[in-house]
Protein backbone atom coordinates (compact mmCIF):
# COMPACT_ATOMS: atom_id res chain seq x y z
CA UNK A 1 45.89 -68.07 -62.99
CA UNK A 2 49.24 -67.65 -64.53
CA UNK A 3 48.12 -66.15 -67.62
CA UNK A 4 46.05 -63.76 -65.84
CA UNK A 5 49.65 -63.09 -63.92
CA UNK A 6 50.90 -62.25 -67.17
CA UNK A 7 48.15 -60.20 -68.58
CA UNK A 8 48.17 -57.96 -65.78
CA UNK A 9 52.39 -57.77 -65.02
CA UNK A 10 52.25 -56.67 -69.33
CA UNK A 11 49.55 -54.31 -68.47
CA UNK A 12 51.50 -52.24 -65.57
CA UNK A 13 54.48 -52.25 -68.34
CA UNK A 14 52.03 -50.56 -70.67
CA UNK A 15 51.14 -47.91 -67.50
CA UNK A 16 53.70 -44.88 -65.72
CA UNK A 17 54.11 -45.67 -61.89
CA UNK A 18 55.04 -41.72 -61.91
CA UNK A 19 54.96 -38.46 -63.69
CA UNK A 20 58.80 -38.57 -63.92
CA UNK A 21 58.56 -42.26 -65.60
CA UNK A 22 56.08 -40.58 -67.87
CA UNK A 23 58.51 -37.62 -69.31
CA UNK A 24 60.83 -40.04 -69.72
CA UNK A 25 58.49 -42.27 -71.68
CA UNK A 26 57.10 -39.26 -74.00
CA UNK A 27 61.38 -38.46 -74.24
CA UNK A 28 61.81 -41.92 -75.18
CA UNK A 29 58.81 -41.40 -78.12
CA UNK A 30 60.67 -38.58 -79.58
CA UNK A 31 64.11 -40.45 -79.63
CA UNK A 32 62.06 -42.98 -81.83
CA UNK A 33 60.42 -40.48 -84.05
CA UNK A 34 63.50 -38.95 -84.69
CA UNK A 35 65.40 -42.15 -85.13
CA UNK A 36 63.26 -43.42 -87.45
CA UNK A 37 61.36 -41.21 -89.42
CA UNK A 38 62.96 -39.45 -92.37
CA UNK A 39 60.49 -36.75 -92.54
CA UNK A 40 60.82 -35.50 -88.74
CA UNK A 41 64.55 -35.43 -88.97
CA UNK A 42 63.92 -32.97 -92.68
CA UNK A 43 61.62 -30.98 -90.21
CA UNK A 44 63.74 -30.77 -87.59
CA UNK A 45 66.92 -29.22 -90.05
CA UNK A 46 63.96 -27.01 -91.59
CA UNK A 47 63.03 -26.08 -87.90
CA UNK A 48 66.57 -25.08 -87.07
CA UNK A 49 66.90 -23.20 -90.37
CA UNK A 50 63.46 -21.18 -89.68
CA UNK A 51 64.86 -20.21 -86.43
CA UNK A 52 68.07 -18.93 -87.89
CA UNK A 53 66.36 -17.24 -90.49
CA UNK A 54 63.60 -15.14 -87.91
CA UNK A 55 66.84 -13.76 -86.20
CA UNK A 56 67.34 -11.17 -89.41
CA UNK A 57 63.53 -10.11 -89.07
CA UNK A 58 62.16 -7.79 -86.93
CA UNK A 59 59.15 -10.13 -85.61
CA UNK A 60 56.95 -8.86 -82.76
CA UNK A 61 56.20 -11.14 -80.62
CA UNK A 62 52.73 -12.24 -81.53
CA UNK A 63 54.48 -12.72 -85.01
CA UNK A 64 56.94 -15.33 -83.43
CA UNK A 65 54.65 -16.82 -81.53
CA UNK A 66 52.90 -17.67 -84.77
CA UNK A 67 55.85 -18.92 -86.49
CA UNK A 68 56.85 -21.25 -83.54
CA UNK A 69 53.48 -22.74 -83.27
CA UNK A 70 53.31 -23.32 -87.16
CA UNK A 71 56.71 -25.19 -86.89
CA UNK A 72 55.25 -27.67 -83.90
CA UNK A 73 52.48 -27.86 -85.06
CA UNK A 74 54.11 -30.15 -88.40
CA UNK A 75 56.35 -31.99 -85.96
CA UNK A 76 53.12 -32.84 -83.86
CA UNK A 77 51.41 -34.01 -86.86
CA UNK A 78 53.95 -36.04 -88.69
CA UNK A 79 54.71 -37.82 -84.85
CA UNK A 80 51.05 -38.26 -84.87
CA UNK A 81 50.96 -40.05 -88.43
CA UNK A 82 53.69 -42.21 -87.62
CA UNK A 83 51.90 -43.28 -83.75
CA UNK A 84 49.03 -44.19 -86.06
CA UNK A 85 51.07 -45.81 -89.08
CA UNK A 86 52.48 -47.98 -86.34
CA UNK A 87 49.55 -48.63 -84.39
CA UNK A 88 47.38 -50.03 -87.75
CA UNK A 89 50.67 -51.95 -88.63
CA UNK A 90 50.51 -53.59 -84.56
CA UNK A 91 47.44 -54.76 -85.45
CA UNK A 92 47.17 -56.30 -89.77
CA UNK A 93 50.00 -57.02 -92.18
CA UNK A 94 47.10 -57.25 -94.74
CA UNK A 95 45.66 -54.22 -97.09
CA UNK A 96 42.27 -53.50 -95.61
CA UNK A 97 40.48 -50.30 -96.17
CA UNK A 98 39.98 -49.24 -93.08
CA UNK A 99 43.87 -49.62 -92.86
CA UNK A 100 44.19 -47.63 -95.79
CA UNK A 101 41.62 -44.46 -94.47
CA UNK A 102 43.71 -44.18 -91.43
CA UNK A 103 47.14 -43.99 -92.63
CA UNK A 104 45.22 -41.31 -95.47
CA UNK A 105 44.19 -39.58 -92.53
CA UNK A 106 46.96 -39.20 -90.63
CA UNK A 107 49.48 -38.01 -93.78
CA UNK A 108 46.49 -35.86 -94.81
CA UNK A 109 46.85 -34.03 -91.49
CA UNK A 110 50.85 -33.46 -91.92
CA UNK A 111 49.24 -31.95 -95.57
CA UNK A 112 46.84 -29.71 -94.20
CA UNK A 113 49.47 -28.48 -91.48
CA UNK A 114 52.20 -27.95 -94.10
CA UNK A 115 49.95 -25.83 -96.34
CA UNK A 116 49.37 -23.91 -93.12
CA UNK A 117 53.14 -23.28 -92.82
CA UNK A 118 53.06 -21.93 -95.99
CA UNK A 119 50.49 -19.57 -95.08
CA UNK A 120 51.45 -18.52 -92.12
CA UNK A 121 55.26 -17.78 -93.58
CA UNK A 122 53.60 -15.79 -96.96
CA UNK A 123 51.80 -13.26 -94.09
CA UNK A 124 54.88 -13.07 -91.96
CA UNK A 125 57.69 -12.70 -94.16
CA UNK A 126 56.43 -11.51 -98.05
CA UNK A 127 55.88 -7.57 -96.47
CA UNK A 128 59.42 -7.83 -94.54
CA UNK A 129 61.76 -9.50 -97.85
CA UNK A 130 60.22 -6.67 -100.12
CA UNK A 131 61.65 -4.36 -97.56
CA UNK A 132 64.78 -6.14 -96.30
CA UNK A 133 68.04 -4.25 -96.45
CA UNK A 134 71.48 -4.34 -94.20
CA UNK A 135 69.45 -3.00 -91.47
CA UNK A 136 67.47 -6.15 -90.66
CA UNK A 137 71.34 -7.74 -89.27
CA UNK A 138 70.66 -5.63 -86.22
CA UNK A 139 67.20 -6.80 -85.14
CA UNK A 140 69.38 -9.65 -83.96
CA UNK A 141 70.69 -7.53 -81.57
CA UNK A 142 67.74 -5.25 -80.97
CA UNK A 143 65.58 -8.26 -79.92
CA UNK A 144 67.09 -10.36 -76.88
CA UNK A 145 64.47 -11.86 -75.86
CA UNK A 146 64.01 -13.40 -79.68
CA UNK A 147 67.55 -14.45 -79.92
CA UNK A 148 67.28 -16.15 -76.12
CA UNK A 149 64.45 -18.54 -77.41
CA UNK A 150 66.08 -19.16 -80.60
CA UNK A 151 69.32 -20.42 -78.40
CA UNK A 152 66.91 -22.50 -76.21
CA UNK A 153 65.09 -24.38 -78.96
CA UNK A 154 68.76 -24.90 -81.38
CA UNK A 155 69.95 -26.21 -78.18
CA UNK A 156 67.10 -28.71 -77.29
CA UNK A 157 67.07 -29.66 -81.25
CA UNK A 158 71.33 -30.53 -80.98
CA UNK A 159 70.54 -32.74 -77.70
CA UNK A 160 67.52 -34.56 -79.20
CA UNK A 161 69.89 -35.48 -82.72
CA UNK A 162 72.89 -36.17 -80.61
CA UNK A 163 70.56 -38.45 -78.57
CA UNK A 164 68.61 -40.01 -81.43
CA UNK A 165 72.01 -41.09 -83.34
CA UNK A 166 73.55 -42.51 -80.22
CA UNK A 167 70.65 -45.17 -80.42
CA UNK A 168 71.74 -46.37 -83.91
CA UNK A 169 74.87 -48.87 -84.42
CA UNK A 170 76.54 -46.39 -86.88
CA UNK A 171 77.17 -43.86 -84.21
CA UNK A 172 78.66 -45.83 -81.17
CA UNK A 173 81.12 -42.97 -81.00
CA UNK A 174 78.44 -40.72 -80.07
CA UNK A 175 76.90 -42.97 -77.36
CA UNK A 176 80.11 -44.00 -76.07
CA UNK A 177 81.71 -40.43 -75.89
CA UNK A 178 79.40 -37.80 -76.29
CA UNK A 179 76.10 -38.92 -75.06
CA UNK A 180 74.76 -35.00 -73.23
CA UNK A 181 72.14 -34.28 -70.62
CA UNK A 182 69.58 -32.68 -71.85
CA UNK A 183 68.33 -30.84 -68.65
CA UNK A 184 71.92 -29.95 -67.59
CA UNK A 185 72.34 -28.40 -71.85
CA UNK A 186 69.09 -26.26 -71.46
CA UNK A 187 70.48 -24.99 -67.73
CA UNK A 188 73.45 -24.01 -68.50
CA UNK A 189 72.10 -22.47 -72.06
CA UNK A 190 69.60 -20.42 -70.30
CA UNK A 191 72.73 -19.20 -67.42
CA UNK A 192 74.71 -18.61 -70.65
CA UNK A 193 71.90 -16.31 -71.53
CA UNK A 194 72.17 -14.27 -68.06
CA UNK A 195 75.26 -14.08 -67.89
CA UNK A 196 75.41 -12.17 -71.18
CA UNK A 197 72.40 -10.07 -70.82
CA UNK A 198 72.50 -9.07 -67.30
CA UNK A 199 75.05 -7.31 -64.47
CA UNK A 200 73.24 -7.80 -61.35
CA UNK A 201 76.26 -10.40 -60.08
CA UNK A 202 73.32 -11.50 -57.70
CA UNK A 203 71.36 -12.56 -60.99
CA UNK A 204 74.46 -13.77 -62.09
CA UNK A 205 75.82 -16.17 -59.28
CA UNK A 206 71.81 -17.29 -58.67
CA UNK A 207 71.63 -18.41 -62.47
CA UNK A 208 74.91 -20.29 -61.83
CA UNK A 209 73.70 -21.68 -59.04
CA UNK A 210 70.54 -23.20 -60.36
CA UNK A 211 72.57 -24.50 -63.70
CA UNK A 212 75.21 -26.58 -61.29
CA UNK A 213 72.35 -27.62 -59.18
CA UNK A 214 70.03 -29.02 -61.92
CA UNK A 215 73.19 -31.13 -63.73
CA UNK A 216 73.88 -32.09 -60.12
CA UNK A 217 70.20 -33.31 -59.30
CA UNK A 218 71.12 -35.61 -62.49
CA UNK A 219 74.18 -37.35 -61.20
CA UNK A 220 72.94 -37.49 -57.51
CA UNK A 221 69.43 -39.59 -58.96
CA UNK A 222 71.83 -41.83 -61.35
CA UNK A 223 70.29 -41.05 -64.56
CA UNK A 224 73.13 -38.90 -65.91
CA UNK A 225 76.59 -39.66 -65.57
CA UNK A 226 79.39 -37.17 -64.52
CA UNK A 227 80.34 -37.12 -68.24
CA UNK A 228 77.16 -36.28 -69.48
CA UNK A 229 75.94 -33.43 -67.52
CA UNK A 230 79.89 -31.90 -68.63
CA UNK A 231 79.29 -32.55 -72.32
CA UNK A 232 75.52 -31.12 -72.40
CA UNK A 233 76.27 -28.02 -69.89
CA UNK A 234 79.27 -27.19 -73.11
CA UNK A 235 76.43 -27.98 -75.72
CA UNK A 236 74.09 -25.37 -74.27
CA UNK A 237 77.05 -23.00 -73.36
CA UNK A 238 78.93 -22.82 -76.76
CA UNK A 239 75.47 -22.94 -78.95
CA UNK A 240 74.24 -19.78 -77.19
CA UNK A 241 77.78 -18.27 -77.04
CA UNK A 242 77.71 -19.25 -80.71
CA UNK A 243 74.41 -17.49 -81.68
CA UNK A 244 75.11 -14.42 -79.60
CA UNK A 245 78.93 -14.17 -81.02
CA UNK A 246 77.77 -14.68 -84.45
CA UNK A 247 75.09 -11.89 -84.33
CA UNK A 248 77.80 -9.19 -82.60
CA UNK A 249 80.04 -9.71 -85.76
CA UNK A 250 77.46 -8.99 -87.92
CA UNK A 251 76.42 -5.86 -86.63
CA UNK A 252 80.14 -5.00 -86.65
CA UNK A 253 80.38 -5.75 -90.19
CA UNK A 254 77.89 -4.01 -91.12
C-alpha cells in the first residue's frame, strides 16, 4: 500500500498541476540545455551573431521570417537530441544498438537542419553580399519593425545565459547579484521600443504602464524579487537602447 503511495506521489511530480507550473517547467528545460550542452550555447552566440548581421540587409519580411525559423529550428533539434541522448542514457549504461540508432537519429536531425541553414542563408544573403555597399548601414534604420524583433530576441538570449550561468558554482556572483526577470527584461525592452518609435504620450504612458505592471505582477506572486525585476527591466532597456544607439551612429557616419 505504501509503495503504491509512492508510485503515485512520484507520478504527480512527473505531471504540471497548472499551465503556469508548466512554462516554468519547459523554462527550467532550457536553463538545462543551455547549461549543459556545448553545442546550444555555440548556437545561441551564432544566433545572436545572425541577428546582428540581418540588421545591415534589407530583408522583407517573408525573408526574415525564414531566417528566424531556420535559426530555431537548429536550437529545437539539438534540444531534441540531447532530451533523447538523456532519455536512452535513463534507461542502459550498456552499448546496445538500438541505443546506438537513436542517439544516430537524433544528431542526424541537428545534420539535416544545419545543412538547411546553409541553404536557406546561400538564397537569402549570396544576391544581397554581391551587391552590398555603404548603403545597406541604413536599412537598419529604414526597417523598425526588423530592428524591434532583433532587440526582443538579443534580449531574451542575454536573460536565458545570465540565467543558465547563475546555476553553475563558477558564477555565484551572477546568482547572488545579478540574477534578472525575464518577463520584467522583455517588458520593459518592448516599452523601450515605444518609447523610441512613437509620440502619442498616450502610447507612451500605456506602454509604461504595462512594463511596471508586469515586473510588479512578479514581486506581488513571489517569484521575482525586488532586485530582479530592477536588474532585468535595465537588461531589456540598455540592450534595445544599445541596438537602436548603435544603428543612429552608423547612419551618421556614413
Amino acid at each position: 500500500m505504501k509503495k503504491d503511495e509512492n508510485i503515485q506521489e512520484k507520478d504527480k511530480k512527473l505531471k504540471n498541476n497548472s499551465f503556469i507550473e508548466a512554462w516554468e517547467n519547459a523554462f527550467k528545460g532550457i536553463i538545462y540545455a543551455v547549461t549543459t550542452q556545448g553545442n546550444i550555447k555555440k548556437q545561441l552566440v551564432i544566433a545572436v551573431i545572425v541577428m546582428i548581421i540581418s540588421l545591415f540587409f534589407n530583408l522583407s519580411r517573408a525573408e526574415f521570417l525564414c531566417l528566424m525559423f531556420t535559426v530555431i529550428l537548429i536550437i529545437v533539434a539539438e534540444m531534441i537530441n540531447t532530451a533523447i541522448e538523456t532519455v536512452v542514457d535513463l534507461y542502459t549504461d550498456l552499448y546496445h544498438p538500438k541505443a546506438k540508432i537513436a542517439k544516430d537519429v537524433g544528431a542526424g536531425a541537428v545534420v539535416i537542419a544545419a545543412i538547411n541553414a546553409v541553404i536557406v542563408a546561400y538564397f537569402l544573403f549570396f544576391d544581397k553580399i554581391t551587391d552590398i555597399g555603404l548603403s545597406f548601414i541604413r536599412n537598419i534604420i529604414e526597417t523598425p519593425n526588423h530592428l524591434a524583433f532583433v532587440g526582443i530576441f538579443i534580449t531574451i538570449i542575454l536573460i536565458v545565459a545570465l540565467k543558465a550561468a547563475s546555476t553553475t558554482n563558477k558564477h555565484k556572483l551572477i546568482k547572488n547579484n545579478f540574477m534578472p526577470s525575464g518577463q520584467a527584461g522583455i517588458a520593459f525592452a518592448a516599452n523601450t521600443m515605444i518609447w523610441i518609435t512613437t509620440d502619442n504620450i498616450v502610447i507612451l504612458t500605456l506602454s509604461l504602464v504595462m512594463a511596471i505592471l508586469v515586473a510588479e505582477s512578479r514581486v506581488e506572486a513571489k517569484k521575482r524579487t525586488v532586485k530582479e525585476v530592477i536588474i532585468g527591466a535595465i537588461i531589456g532597456t540598455v540592450t534595445v537602447l544599445l541596438i537602436y544607439g548603435l544603428a543612429d551612429v552608423f547612419l551618421k557616419i556614413f
